[in-house]
Protein backbone atom coordinates (compact mmCIF):
# COMPACT_ATOMS: atom_id res chain seq x y z
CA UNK A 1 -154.99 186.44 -89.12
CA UNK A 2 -156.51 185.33 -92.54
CA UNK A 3 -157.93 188.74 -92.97
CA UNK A 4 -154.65 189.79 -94.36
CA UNK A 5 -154.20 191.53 -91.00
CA UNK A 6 -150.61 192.66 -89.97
CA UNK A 7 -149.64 191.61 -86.56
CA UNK A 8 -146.79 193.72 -84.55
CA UNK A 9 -143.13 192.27 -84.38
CA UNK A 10 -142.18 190.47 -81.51
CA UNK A 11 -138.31 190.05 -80.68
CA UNK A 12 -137.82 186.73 -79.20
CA UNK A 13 -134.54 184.62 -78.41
CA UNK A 14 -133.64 180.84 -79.06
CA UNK A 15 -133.34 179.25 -76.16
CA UNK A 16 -132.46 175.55 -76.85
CA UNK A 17 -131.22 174.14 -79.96
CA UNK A 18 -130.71 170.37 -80.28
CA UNK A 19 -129.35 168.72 -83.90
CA UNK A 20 -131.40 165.92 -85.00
CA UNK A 21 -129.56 165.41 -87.98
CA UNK A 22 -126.65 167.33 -89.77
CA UNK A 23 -129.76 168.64 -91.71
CA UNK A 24 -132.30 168.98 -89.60
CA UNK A 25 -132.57 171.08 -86.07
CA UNK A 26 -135.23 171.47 -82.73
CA UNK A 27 -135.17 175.27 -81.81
CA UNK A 28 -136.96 176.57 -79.41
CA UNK A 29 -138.14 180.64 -79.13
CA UNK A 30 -139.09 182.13 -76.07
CA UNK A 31 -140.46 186.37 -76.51
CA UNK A 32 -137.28 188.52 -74.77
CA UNK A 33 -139.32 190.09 -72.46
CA UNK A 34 -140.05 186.61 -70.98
CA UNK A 35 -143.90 187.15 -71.43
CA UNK A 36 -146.26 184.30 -72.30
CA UNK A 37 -146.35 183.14 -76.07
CA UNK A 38 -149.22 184.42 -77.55
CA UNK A 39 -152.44 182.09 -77.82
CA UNK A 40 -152.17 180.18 -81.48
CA UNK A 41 -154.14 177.32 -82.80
CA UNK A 42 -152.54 173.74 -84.65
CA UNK A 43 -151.37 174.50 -87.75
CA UNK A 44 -150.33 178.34 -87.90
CA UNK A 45 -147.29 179.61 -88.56
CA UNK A 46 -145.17 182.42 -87.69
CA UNK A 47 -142.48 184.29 -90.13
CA UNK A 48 -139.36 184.59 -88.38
CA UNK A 49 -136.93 187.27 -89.44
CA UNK A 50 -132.71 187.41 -89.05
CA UNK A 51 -129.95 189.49 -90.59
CA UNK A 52 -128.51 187.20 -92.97
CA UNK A 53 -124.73 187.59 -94.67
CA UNK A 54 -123.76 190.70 -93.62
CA UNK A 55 -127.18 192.17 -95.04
CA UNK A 56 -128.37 195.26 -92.87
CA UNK A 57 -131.91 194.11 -93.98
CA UNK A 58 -134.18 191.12 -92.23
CA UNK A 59 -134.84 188.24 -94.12
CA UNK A 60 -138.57 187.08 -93.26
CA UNK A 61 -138.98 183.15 -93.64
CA UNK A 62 -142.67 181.48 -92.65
CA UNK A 63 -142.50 178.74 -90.01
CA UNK A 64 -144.85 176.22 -88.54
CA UNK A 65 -144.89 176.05 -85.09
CA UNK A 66 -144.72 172.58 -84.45
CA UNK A 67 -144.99 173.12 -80.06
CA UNK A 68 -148.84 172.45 -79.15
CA UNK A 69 -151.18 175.58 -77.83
CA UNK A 70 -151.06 174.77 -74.52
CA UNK A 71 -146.99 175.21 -74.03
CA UNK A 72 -147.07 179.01 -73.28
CA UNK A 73 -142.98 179.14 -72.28
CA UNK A 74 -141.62 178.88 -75.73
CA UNK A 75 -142.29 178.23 -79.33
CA UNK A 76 -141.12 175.40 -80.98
CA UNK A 77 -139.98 174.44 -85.02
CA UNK A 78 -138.34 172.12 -86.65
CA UNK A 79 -136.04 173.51 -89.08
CA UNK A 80 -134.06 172.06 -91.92
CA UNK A 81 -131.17 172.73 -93.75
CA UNK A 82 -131.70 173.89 -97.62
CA UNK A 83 -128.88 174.18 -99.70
CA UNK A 84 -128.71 176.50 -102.74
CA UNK A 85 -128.39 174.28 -105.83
């Protein structure tokens, strides 16, 4: 993926969400169509993409995946909370 090559969209679901903090959140991603994740190494990250205020556009924001390789159910981040100042 550093060749500046595009990979296809994926649509995935959250399926678990736990609150560590009033700031900070676990949330896990599984693909819809219940396939494997696809193969990553440590330290890549994924952009994830939601309809934000009512905006008919997607919003793309890069992730890390925090879950190791070898968990092929789900991928896992840990989000946190930025306010606008």
């Amino acid at each position: 993926m550093s060749s500046g090559q595009q990979t296809p969209s994926h649509i995935g679901k959250i399926n678990y969400r736990k609150n560590l903090t009033p700031d900070l959140a676990i949330f896990r991603m599984q693909p819809s169509d219940r396939r494997s994740v696809p193969d990553f190494k440590a330290g890549q990250f994924v952009a994830l993409g939601l309809k934000l205020d009512g905006n008919h556009s997607i919003t793309h924001r890069p992730f890390s995946i925090s879950s190791p390789p070898e968990e092929k159910r789900y991928f896992e981040f840990y989000i946190s909370l930025h306010q606008n100042m």
